[in-house]
N, C-alpha and C. Protein backbone atom coordinates (compact mmCIF):
# COMPACT_ATOMS: atom_id res chain seq x y z
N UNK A 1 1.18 -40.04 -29.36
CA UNK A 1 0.38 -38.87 -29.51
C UNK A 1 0.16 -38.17 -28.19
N UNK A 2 -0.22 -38.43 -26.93
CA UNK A 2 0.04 -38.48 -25.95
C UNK A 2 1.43 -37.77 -25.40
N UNK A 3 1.22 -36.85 -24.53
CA UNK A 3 2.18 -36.27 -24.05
C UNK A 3 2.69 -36.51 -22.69
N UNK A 4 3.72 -37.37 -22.36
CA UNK A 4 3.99 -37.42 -20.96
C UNK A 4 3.66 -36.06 -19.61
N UNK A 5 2.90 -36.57 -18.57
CA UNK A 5 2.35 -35.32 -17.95
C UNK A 5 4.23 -34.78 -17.55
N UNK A 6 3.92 -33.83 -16.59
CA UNK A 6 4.92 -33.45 -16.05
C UNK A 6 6.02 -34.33 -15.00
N UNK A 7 4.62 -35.04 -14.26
CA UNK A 7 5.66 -36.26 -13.09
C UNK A 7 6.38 -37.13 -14.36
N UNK A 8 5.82 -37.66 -15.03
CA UNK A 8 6.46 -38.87 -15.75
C UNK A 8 8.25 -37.72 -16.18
N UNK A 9 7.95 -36.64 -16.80
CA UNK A 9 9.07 -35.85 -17.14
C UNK A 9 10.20 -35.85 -16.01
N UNK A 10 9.95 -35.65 -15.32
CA UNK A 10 10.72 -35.36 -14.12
C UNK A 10 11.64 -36.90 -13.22
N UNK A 11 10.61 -38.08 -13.49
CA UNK A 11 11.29 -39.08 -13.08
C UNK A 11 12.40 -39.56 -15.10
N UNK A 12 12.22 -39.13 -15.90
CA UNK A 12 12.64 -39.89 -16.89
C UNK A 12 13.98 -39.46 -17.07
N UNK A 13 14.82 -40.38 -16.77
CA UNK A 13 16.36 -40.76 -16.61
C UNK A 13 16.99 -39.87 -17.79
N UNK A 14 16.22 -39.53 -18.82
CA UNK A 14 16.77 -39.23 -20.30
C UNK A 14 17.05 -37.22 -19.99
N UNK A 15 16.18 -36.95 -18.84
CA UNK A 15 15.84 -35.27 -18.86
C UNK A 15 16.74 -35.34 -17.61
N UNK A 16 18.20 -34.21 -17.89
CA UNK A 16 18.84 -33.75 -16.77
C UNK A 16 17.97 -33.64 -15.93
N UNK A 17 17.91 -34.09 -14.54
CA UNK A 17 18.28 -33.22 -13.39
C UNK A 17 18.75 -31.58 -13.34
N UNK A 18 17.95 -30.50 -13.01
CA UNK A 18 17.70 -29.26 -12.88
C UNK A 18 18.08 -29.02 -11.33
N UNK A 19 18.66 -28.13 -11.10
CA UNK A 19 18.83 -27.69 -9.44
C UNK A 19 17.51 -27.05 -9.48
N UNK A 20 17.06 -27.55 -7.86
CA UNK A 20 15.78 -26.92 -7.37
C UNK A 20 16.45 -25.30 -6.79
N UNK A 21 15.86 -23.97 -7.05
CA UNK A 21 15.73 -22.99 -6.33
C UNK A 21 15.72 -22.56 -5.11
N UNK A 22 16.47 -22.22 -4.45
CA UNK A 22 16.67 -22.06 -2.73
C UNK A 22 16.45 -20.93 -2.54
N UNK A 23 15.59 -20.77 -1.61
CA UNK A 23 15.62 -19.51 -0.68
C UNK A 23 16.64 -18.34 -0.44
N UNK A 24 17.06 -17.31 -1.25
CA UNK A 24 18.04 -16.51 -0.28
C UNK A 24 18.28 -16.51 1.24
N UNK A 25 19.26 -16.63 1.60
CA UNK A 25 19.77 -16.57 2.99
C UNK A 25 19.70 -15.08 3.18
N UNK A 26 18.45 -15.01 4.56
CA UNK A 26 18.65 -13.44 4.55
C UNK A 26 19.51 -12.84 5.56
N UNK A 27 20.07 -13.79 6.30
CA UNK A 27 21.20 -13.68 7.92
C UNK A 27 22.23 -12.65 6.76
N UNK A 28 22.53 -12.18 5.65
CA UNK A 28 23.76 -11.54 5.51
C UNK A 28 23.35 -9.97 5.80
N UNK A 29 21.48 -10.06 5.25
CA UNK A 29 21.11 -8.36 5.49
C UNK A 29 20.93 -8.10 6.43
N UNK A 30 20.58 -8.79 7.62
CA UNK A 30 19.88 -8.92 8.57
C UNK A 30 21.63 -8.29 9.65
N UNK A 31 22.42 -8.89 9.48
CA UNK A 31 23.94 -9.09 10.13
C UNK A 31 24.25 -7.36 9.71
N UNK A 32 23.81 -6.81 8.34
CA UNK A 32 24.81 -5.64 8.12
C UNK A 32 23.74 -4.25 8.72
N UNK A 33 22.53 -4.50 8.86
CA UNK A 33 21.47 -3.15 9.90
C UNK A 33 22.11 -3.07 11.06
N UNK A 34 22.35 -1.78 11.24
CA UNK A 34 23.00 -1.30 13.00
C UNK A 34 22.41 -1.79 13.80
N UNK A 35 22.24 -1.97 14.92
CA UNK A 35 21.39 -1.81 15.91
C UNK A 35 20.86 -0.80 16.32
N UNK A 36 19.52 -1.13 16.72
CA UNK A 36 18.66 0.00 17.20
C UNK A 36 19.20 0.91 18.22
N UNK A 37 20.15 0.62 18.81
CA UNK A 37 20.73 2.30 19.70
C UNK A 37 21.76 2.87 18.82
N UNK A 38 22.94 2.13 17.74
CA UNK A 38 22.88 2.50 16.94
C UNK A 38 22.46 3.61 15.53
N UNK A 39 21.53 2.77 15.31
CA UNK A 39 20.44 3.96 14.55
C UNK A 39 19.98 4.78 14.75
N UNK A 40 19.32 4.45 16.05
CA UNK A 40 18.60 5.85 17.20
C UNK A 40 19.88 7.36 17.31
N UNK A 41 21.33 6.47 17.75
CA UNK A 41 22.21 7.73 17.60
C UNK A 41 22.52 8.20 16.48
N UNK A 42 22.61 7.67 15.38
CA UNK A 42 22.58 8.08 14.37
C UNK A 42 21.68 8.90 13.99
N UNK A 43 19.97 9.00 13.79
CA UNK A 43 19.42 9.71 13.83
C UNK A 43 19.33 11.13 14.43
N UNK A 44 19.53 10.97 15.03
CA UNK A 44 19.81 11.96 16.18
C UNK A 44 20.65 12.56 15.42
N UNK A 45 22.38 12.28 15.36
CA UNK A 45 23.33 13.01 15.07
C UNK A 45 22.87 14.01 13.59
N UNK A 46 21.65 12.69 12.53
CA UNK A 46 21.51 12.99 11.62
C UNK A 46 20.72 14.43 11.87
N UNK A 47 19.16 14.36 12.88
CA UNK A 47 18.64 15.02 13.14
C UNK A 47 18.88 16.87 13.34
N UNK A 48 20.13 16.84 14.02
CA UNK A 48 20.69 17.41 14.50
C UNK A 48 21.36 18.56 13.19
N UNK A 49 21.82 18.06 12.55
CA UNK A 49 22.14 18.51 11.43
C UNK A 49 21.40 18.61 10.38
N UNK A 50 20.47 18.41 10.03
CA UNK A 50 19.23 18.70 9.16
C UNK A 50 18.53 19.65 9.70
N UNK A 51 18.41 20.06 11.03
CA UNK A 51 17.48 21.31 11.64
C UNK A 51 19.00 22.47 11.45
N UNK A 52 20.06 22.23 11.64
CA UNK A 52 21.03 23.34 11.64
C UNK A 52 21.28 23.65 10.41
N UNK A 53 21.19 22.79 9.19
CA UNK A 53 21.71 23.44 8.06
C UNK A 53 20.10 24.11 7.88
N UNK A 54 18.98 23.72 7.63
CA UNK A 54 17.54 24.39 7.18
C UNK A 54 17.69 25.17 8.20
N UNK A 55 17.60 25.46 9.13
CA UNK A 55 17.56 26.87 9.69
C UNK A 55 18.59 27.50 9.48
N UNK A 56 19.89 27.61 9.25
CA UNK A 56 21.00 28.36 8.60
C UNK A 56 20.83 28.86 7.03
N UNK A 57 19.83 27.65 6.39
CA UNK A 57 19.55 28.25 5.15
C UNK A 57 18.34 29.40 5.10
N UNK A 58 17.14 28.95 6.00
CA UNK A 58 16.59 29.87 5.95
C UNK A 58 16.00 31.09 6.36
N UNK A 59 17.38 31.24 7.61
CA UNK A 59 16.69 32.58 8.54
C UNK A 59 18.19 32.32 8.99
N UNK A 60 19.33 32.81 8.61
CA UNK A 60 20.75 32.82 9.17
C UNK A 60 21.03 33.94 10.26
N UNK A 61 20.54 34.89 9.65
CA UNK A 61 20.76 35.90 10.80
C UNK A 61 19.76 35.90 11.87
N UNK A 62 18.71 35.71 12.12
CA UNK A 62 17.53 35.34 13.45
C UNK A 62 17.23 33.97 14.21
N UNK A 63 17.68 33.30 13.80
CA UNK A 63 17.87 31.79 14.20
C UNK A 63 18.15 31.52 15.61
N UNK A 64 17.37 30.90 16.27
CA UNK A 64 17.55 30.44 17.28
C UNK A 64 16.71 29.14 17.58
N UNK A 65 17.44 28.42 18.62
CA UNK A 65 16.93 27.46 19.54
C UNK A 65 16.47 26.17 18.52
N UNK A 66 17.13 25.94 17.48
CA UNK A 66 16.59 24.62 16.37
C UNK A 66 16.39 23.46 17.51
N UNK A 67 15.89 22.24 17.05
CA UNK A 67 15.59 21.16 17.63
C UNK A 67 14.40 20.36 16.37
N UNK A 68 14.77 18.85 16.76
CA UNK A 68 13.90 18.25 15.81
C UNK A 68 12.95 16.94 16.48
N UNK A 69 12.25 16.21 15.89
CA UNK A 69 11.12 15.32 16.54
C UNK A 69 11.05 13.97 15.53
N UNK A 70 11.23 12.79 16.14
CA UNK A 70 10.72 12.12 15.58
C UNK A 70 10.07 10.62 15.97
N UNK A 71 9.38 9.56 15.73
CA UNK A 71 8.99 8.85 16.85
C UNK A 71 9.98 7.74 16.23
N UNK A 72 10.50 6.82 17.48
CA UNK A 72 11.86 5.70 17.05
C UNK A 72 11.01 4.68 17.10
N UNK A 73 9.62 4.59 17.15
CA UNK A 73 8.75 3.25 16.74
C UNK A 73 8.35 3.28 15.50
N UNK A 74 8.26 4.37 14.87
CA UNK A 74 8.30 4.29 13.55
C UNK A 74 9.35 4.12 12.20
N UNK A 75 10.12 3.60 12.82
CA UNK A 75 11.46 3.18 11.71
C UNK A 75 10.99 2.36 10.92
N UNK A 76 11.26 2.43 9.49
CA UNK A 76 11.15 1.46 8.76
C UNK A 76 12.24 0.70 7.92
N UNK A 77 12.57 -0.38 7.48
CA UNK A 77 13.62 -0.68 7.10
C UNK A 77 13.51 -1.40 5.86
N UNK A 78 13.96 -1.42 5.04
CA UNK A 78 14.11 -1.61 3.25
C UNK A 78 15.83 -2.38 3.46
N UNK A 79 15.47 -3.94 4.05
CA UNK A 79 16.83 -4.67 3.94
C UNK A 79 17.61 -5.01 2.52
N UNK A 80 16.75 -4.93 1.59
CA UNK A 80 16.94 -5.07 -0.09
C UNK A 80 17.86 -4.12 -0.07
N UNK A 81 17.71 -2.86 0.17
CA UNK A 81 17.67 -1.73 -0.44
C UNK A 81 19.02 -1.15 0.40
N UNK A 82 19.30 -1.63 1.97
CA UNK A 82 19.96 -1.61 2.95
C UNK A 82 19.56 0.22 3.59
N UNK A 83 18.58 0.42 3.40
CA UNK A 83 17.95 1.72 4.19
C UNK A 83 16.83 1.53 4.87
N UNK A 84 16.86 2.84 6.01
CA UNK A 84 16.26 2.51 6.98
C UNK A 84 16.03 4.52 6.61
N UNK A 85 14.30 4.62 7.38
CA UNK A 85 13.55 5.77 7.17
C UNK A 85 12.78 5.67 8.35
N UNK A 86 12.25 7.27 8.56
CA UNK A 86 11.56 7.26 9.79
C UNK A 86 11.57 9.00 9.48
N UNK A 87 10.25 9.55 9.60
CA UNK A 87 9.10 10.42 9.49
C UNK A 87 9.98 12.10 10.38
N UNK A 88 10.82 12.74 10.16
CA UNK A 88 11.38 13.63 10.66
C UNK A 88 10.85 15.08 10.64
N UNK A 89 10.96 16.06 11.94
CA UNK A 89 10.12 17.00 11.83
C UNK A 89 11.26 18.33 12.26
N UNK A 90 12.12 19.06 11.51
CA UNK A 90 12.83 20.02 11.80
C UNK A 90 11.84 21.29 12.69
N UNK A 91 12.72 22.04 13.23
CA UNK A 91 12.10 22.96 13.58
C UNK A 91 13.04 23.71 14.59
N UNK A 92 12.39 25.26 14.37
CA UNK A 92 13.55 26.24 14.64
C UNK A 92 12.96 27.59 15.24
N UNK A 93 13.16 28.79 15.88
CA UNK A 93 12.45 29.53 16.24
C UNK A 93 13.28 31.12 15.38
N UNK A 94 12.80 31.87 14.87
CA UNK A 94 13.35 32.83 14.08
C UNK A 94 12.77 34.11 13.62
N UNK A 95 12.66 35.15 13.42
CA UNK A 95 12.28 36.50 13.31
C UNK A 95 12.11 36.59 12.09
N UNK A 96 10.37 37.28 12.02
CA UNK A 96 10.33 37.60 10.52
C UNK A 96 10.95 38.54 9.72
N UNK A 97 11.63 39.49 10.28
CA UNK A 97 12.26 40.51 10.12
C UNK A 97 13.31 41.33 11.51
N UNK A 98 14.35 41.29 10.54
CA UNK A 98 15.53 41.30 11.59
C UNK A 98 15.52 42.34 12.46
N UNK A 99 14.71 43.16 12.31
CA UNK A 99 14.20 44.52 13.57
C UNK A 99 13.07 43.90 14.63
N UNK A 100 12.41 42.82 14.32
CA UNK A 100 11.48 42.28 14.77
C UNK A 100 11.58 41.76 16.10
N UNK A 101 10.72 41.99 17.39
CA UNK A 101 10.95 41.82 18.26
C UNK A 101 10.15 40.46 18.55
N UNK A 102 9.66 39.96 17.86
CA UNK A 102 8.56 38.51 18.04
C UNK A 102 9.84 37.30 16.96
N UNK A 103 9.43 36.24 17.85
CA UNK A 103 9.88 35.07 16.84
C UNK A 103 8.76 33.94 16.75
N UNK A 104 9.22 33.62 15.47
CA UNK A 104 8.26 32.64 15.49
C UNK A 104 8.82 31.62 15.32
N UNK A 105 7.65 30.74 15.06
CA UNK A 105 8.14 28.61 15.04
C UNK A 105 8.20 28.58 13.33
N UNK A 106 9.55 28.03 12.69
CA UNK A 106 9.37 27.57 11.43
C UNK A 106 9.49 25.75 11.93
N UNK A 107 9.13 24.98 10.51
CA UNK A 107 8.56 23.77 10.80
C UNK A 107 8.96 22.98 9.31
N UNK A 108 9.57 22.07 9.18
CA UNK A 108 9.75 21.64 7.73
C UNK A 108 9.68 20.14 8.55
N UNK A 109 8.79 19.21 7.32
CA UNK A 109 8.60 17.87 7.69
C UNK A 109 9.14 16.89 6.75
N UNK A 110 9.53 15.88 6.97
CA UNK A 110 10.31 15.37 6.19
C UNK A 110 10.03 13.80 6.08
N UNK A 111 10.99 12.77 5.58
CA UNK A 111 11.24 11.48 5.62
C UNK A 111 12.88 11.96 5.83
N UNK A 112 13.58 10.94 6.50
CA UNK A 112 15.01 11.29 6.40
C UNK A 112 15.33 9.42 6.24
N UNK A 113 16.33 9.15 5.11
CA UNK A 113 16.50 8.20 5.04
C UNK A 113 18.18 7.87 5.25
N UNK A 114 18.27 6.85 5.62
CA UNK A 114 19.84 6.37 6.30
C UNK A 114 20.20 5.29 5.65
N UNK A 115 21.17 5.37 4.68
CA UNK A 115 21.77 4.22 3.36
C UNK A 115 22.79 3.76 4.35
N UNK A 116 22.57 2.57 5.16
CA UNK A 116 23.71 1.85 5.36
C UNK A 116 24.76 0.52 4.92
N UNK A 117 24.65 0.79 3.99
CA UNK A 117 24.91 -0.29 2.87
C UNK A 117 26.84 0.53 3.24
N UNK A 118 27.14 1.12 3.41
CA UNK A 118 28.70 1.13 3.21
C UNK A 118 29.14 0.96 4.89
N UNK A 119 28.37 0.57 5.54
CA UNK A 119 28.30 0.40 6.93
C UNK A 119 29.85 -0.51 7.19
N UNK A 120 30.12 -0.26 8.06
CA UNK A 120 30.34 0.55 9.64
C UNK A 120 30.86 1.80 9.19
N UNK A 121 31.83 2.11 7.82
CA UNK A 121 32.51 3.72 8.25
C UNK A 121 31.77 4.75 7.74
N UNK A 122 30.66 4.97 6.90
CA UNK A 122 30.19 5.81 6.40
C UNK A 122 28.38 5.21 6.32
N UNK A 123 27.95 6.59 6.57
CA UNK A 123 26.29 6.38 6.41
C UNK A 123 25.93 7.17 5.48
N UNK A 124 25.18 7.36 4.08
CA UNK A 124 24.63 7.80 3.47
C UNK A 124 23.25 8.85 4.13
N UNK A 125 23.49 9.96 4.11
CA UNK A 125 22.10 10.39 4.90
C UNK A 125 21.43 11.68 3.63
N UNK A 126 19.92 11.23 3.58
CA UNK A 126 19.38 12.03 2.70
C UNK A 126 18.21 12.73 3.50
N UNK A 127 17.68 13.65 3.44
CA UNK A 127 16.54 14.56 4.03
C UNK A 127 15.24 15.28 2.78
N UNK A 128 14.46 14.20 2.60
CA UNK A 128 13.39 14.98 1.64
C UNK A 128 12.55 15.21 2.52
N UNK A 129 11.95 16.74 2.42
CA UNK A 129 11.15 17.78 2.77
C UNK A 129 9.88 17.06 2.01
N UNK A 130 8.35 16.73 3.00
CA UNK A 130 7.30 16.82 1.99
C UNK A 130 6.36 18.25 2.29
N UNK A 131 6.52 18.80 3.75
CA UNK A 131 5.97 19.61 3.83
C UNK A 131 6.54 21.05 4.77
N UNK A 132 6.00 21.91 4.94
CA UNK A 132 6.81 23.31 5.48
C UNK A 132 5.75 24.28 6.15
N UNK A 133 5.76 24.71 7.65
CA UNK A 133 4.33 25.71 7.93
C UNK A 133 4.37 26.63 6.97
N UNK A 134 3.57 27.69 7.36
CA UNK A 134 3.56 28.68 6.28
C UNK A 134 4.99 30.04 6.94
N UNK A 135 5.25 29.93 8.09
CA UNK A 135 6.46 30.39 7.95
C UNK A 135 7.68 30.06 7.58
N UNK A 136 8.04 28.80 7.45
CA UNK A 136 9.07 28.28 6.66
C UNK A 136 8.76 28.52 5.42
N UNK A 137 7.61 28.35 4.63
CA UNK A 137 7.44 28.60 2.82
C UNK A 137 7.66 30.35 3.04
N UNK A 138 7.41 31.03 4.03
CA UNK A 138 7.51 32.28 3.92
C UNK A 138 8.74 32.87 3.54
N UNK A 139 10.01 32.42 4.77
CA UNK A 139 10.87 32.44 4.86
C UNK A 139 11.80 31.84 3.12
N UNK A 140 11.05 31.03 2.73
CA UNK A 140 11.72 30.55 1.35
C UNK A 140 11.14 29.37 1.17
N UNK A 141 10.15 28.95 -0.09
CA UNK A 141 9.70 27.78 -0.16
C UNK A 141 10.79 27.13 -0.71
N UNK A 142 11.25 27.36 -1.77
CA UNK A 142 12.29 26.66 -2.86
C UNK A 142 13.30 25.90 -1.85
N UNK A 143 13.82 26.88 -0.50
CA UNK A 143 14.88 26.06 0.14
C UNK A 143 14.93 25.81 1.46
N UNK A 144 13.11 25.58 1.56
CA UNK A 144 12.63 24.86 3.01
C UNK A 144 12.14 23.22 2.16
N UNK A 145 11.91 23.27 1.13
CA UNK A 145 11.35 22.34 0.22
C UNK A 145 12.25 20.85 -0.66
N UNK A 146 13.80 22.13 0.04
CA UNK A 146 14.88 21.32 -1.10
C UNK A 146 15.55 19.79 0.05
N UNK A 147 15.84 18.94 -0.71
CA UNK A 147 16.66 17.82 -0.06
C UNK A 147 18.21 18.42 0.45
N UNK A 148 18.41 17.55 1.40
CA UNK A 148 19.53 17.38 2.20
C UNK A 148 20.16 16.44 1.85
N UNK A 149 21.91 16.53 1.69
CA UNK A 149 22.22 14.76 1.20
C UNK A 149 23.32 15.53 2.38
N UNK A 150 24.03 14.12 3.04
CA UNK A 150 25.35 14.30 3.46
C UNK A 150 25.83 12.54 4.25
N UNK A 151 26.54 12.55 4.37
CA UNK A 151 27.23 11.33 4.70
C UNK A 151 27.76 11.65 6.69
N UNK A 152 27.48 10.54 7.09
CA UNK A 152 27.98 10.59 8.55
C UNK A 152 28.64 9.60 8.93
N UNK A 153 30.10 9.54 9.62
CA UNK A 153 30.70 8.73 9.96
C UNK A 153 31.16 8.09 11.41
């Protein structure tokens, strides 16, 4: 009537043997993340091209002097996932009107994330916009607002 507890189960000769559960080995994700100068240039290259296409999209003819910002202590990395993110800030200087003798600062803020999962020849690079000054929404909210996808090799 009595039910053998669990130890008695486990020593009784009659109940297979079960493999115990092991730890994933994480040295394979750990081996395929760039290195941090790596990434850093990558960013950059990425950077670089996320302020040139958004300012080409949204002020093509007044555009000048793009450049972007971001801090390289804030990287974050999603080894599951094999991406790596970090807090990106486009920005560009451009005329509200093409007779206009003043320019101003447009500003689009972002996350930019880096899929290196097909690593070493190709990087997955995506650019979501969460926010835009009010001269970038001026200039065009819909496509200061929109994502960036492109691949870098």
């Amino acid at each position: 009537m009595d039910s053998p507890s669990t130890k008695e189960e486990s020593s009784n000769p009659n109940i297979p043997n079960q493999p115990k559960p092991t730890k994933p080995n994480g040295s394979a994700s750990t081996s395929s993340r760039p290195s941090q100068i790596q990434l850093l240039r990558l960013i950059e290259r990425a950077a670089e091209r996320v302020a040139e296409e958004k300012s080409a999209a949204l002020s093509p003819n007044t555009r000048s002097s793009y450049g972007w910002d971001f801090n390289e202590e804030k990287i974050s990395y999603d080894d599951a996932r094999e991406i790596a993110s970090i807090e990106l800030k486009a920005r560009w200087k451009a005329k509200q009107y093409v007779l206009s003798l003043n320019y101003l600062q447009a500003e689009v803020t972002g996350t930019l994330y880096i899929n290196y999962a097909l690593r070493p020849t190709t990087y997955a690079i995506t650019f979501v916009p969460e926010k835009a000054n009010d001269f970038a929404r001026w200039l065009g909210e819909s496509k200061s607002l929109a994502s960036i996808s492109f691949n870098l090799k």
